[in-house]
C-alpha atoms as a PDB file:
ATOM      1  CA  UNK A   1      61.512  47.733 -25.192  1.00  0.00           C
ATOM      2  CA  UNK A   2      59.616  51.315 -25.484  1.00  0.00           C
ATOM      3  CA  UNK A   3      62.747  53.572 -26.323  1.00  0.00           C
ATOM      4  CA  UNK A   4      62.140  56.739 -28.049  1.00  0.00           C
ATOM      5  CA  UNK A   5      57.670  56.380 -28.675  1.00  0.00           C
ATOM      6  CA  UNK A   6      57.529  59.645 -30.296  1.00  0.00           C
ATOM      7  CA  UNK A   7      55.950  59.928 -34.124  1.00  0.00           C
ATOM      8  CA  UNK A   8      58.904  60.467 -36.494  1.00  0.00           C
ATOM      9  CA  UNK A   9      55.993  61.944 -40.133  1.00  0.00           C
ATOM     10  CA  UNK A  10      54.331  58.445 -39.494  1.00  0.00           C
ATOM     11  CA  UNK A  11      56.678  56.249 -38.579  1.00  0.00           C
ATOM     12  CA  UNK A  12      59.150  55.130 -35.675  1.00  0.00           C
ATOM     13  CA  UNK A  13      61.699  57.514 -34.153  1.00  0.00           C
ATOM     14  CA  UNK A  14      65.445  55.912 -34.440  1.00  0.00           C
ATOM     15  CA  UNK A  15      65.989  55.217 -30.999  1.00  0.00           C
ATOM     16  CA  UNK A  16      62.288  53.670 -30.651  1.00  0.00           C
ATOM     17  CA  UNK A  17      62.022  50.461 -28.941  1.00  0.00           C
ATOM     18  CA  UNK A  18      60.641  46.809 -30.011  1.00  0.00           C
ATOM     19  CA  UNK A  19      57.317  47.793 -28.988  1.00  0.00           C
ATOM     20  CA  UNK A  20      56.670  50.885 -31.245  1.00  0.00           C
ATOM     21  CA  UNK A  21      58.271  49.246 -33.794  1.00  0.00           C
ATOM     22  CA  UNK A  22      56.308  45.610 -33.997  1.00  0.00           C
ATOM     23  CA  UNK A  23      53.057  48.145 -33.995  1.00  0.00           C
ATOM     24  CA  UNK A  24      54.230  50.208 -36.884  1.00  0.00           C
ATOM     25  CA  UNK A  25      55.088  46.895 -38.671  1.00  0.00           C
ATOM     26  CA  UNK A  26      52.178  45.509 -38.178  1.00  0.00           C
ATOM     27  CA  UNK A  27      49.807  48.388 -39.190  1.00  0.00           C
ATOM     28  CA  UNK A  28      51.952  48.463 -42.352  1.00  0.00           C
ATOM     29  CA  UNK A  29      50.802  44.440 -42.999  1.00  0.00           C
ATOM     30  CA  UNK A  30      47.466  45.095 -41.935  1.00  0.00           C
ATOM     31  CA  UNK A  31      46.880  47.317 -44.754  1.00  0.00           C
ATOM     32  CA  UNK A  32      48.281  44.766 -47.470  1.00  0.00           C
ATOM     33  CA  UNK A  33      45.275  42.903 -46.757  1.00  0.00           C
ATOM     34  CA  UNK A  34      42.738  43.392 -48.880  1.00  0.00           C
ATOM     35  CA  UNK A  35      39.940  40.973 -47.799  1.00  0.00           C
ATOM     36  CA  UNK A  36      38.320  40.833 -44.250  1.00  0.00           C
ATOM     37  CA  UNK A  37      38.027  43.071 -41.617  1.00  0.00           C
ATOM     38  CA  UNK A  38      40.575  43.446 -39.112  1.00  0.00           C
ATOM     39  CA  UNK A  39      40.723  44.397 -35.233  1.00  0.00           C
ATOM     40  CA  UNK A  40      43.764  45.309 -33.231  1.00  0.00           C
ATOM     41  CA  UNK A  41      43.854  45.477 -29.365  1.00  0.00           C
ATOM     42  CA  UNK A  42      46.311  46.055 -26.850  1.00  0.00           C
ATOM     43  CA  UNK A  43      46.313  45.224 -23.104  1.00  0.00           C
ATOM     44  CA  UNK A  44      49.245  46.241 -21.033  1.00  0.00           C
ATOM     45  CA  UNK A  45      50.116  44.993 -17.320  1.00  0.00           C
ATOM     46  CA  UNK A  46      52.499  45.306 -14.728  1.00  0.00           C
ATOM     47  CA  UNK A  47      54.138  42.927 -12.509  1.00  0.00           C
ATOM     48  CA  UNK A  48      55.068  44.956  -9.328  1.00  0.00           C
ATOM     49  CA  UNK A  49      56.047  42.928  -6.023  1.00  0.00           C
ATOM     50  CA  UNK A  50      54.526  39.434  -6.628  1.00  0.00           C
ATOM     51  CA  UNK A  51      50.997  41.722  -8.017  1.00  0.00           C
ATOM     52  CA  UNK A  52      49.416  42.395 -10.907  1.00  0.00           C
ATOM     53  CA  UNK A  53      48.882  46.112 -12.051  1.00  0.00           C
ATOM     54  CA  UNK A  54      46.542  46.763 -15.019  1.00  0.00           C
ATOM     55  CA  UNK A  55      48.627  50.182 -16.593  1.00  0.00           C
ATOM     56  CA  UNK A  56      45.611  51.049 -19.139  1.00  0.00           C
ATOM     57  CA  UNK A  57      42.486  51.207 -16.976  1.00  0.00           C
ATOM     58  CA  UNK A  58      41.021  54.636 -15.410  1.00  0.00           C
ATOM     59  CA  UNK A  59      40.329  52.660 -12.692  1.00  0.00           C
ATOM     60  CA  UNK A  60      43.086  52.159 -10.127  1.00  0.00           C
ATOM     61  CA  UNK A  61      41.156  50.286  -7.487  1.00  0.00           C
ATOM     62  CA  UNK A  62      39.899  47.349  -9.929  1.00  0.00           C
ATOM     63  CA  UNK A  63      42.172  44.234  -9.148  1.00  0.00           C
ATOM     64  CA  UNK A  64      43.485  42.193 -11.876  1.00  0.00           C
ATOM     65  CA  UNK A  65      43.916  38.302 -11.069  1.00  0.00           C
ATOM     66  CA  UNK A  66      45.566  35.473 -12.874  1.00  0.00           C
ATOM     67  CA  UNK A  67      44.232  31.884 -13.449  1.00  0.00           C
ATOM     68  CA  UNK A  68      45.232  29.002 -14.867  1.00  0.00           C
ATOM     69  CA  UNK A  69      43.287  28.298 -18.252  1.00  0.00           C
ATOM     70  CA  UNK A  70      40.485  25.427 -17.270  1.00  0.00           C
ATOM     71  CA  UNK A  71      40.568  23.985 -21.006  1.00  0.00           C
ATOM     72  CA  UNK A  72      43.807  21.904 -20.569  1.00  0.00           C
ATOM     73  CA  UNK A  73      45.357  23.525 -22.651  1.00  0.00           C
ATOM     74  CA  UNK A  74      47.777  25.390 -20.892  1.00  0.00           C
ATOM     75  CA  UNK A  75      48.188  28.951 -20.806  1.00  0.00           C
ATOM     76  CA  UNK A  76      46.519  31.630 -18.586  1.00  0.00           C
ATOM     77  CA  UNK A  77      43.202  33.951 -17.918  1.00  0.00           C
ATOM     78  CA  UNK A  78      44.275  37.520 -16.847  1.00  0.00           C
ATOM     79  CA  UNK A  79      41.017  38.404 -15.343  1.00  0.00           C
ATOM     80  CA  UNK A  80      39.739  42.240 -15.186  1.00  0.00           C
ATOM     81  CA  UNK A  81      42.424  43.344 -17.917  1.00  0.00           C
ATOM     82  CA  UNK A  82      41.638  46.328 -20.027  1.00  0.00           C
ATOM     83  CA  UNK A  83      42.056  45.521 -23.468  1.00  0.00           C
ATOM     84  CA  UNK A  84      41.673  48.541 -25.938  1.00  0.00           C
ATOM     85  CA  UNK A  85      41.145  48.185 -29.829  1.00  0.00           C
ATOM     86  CA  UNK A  86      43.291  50.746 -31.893  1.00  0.00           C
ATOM     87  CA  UNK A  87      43.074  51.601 -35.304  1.00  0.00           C
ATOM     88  CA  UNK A  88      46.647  52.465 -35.596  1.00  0.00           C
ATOM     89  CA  UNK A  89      50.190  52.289 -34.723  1.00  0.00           C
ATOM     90  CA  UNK A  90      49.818  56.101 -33.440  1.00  0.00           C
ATOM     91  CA  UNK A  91      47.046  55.380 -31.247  1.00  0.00           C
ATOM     92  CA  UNK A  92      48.903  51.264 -30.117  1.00  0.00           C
ATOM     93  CA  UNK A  93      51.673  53.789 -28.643  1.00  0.00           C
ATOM     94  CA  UNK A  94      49.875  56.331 -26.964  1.00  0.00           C
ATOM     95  CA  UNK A  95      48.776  53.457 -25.187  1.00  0.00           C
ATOM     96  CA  UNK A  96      52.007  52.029 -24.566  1.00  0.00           C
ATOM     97  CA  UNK A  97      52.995  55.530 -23.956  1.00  0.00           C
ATOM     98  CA  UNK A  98      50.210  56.132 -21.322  1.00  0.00           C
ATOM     99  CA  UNK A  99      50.712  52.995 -19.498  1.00  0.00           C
ATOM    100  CA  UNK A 100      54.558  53.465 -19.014  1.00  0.00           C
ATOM    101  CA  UNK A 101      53.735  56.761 -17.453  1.00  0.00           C
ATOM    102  CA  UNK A 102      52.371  54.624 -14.497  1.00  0.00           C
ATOM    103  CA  UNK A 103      54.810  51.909 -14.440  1.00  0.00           C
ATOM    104  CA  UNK A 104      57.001  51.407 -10.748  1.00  0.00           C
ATOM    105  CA  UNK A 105      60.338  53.323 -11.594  1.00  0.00           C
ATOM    106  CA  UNK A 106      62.638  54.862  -9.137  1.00  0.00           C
ATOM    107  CA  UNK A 107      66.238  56.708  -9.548  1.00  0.00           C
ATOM    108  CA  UNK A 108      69.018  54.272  -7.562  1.00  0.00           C
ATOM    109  CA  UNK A 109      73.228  55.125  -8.055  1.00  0.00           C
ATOM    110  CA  UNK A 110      72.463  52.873 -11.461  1.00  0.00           C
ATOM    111  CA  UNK A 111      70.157  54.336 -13.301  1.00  0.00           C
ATOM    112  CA  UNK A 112      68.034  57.733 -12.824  1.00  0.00           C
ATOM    113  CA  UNK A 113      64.540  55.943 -13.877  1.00  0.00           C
ATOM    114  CA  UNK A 114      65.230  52.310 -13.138  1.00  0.00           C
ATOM    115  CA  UNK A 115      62.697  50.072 -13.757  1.00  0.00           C
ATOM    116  CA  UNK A 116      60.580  48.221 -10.742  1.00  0.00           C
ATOM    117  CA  UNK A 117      58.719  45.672 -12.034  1.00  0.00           C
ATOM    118  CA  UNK A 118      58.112  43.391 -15.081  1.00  0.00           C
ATOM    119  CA  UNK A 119      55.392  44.394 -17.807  1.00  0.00           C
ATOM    120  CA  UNK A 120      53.955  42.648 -20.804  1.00  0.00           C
ATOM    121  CA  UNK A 121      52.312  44.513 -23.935  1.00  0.00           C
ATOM    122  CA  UNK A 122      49.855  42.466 -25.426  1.00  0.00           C
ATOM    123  CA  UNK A 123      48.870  42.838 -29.229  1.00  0.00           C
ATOM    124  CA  UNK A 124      45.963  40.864 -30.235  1.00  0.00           C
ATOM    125  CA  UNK A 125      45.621  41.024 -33.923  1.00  0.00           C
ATOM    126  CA  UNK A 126      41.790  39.472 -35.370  1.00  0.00           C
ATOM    127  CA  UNK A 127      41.154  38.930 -39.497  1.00  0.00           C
ATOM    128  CA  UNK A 128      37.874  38.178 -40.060  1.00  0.00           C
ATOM    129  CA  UNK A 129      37.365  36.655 -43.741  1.00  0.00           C
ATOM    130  CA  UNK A 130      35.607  34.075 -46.119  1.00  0.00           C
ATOM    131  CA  UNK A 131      36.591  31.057 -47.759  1.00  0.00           C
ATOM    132  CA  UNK A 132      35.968  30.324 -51.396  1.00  0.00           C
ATOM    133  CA  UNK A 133      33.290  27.761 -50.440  1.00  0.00           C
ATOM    134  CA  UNK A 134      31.910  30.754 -48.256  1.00  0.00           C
ATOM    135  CA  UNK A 135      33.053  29.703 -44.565  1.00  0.00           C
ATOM    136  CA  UNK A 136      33.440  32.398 -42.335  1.00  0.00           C
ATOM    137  CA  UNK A 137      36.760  32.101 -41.117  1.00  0.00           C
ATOM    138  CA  UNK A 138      39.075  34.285 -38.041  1.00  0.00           C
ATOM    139  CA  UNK A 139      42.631  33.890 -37.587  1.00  0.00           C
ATOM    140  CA  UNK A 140      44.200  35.369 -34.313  1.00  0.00           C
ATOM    141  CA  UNK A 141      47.879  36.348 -33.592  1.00  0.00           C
ATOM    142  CA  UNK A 142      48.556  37.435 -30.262  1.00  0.00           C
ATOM    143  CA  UNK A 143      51.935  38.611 -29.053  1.00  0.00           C
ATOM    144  CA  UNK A 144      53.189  39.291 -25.830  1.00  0.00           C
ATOM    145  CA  UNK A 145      55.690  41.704 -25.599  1.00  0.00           C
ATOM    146  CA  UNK A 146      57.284  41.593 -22.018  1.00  0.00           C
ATOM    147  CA  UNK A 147      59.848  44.049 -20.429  1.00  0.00           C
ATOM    148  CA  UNK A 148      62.016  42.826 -17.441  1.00  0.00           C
ATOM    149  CA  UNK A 149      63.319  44.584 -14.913  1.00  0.00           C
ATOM    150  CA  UNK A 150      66.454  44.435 -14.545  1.00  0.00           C
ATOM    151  CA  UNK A 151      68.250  42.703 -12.043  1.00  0.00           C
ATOM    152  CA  UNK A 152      70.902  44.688  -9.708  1.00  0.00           C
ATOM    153  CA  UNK A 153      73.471  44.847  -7.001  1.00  0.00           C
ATOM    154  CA  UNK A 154      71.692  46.172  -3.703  1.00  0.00           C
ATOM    155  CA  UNK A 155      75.437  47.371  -2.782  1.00  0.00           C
ATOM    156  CA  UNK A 156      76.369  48.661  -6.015  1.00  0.00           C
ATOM    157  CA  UNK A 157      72.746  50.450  -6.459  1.00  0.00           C
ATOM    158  CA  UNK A 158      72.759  52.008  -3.264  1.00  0.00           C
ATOM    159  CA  UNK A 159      68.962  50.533  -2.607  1.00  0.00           C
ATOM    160  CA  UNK A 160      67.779  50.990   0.876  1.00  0.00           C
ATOM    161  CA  UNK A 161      64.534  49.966   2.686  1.00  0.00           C
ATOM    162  CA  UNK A 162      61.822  50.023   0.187  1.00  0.00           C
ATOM    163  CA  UNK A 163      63.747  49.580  -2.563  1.00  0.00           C
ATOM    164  CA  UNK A 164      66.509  47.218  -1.475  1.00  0.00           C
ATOM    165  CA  UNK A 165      63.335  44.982  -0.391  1.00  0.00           C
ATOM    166  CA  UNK A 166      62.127  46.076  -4.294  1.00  0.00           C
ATOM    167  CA  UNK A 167      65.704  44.655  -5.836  1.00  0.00           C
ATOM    168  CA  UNK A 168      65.270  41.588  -3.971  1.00  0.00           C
ATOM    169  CA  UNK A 169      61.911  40.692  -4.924  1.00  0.00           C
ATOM    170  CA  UNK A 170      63.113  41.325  -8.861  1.00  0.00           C
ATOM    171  CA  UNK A 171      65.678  39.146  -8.372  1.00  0.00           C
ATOM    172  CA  UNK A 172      63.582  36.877  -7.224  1.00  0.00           C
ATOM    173  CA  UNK A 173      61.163  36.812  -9.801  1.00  0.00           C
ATOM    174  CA  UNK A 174      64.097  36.992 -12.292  1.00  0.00           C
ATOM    175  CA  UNK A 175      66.107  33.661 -10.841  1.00  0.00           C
ATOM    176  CA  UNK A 176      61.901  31.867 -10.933  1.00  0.00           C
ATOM    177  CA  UNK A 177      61.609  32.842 -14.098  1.00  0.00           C
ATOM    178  CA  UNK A 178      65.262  30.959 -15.206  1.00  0.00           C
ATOM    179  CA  UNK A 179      64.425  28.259 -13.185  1.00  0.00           C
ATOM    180  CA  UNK A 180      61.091  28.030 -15.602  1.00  0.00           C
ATOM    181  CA  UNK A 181      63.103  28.648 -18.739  1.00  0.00           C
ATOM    182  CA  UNK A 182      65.788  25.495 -17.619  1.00  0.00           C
ATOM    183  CA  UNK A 183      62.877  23.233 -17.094  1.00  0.00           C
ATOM    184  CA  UNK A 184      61.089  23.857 -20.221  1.00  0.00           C
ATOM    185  CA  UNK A 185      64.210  23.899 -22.094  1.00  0.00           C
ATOM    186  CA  UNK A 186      65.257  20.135 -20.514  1.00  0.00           C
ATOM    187  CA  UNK A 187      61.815  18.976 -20.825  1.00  0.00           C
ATOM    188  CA  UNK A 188      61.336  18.593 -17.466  1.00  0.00           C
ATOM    189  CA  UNK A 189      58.738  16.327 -16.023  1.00  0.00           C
ATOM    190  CA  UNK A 190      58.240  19.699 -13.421  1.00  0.00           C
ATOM    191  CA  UNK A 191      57.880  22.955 -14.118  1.00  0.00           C
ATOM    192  CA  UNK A 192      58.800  25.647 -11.644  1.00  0.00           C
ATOM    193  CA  UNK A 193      55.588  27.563 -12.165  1.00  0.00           C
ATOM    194  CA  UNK A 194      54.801  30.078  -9.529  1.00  0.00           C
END
């Protein structure tokens, strides 16, 4: 998802992920806009043994919650997220970059910087503009970009103690999550959530 972040003379490296890409891409829309102003922010969170991690904020101690949204709508409240507004690609990725610096990694037989929990990289995109009858108007995009760890062999990985206990909970998490997907793809009249 993140692959090589580094600035290539304003633009993507070649080995750069989804996520430095879709911000690139979409600074290079946002300026084909003409009317309205515009606001970008990113939040960025980590999933790391059943809790919630918030991988932008200077403060490690603050606790970051999740709720079910009240309207009845569906969907979810992250509560005590940092969410930062950027006026660039440059800047959307030394955020991502930043934040990945803190993420749960460890080396197992597998992989030297193996991944330990799940992450999403939020991109909230606002366009503020008028109507020919002059209505003020926003439209909102939000995408969530999320990176999964990957599941693994305890055996083949050579995981032991802490991280053995690590591989299971991502596994976990991982077989939830199809077990979500499945229902929501048969239109179950339950869904798995967790």
């Amino acid at each position: 998802m993140t692959g090589d972040m580094s600035d290539q003379f304003g633009t993507y490296a070649d080995f750069a992920g989804i996520i430095p890409r879709v911000l690139y891409k979409l600074f290079e829309k946002l300026r084909s806009v003409e009317h309205g102003d515009k606001s970008v922010k990113c939040s960025f969170i980590e999933l790391y043994n059943e809790e919630l991690r918030d991988l932008l904020t200077c403060d490690e101690s603050q606790k970051v919650k999740i709720f079910d949204a009240a309207n009845g709508k569906g969907g979810v409240i992250v509560q005590g997220m940092e969410e930062t507004f950027i006026m660039s690609a440059t800047q959307g990725v030394a955020l991502l970059q930043a934040g990945s610096h803190k993420r749960q990694v460890a080396a197992t037989k597998c992989n030297d910087l193996s991944s330990r929990s799940h992450t999403v990289f939020t991109i909230t995109v606002n366009v503020r503009d008028t109507a020919e009858d002059g209505e003020v108007f926003i439209r909102t995009a939000k995408l969530n970009l999320v990176d999964l760890a990957g599941s693994e062999s305890v055996g083949r990985s050579g995981a032991e103690n802490k991280r053995a206990r690590e591989a299971g909970m991502i596994n976990q998490s991982l077989l939830t999550l199809g077990r979500v997907i499945n229902a929501l793809v048969d239109k179950s009249s339950h869904i798995p959530y967790r």
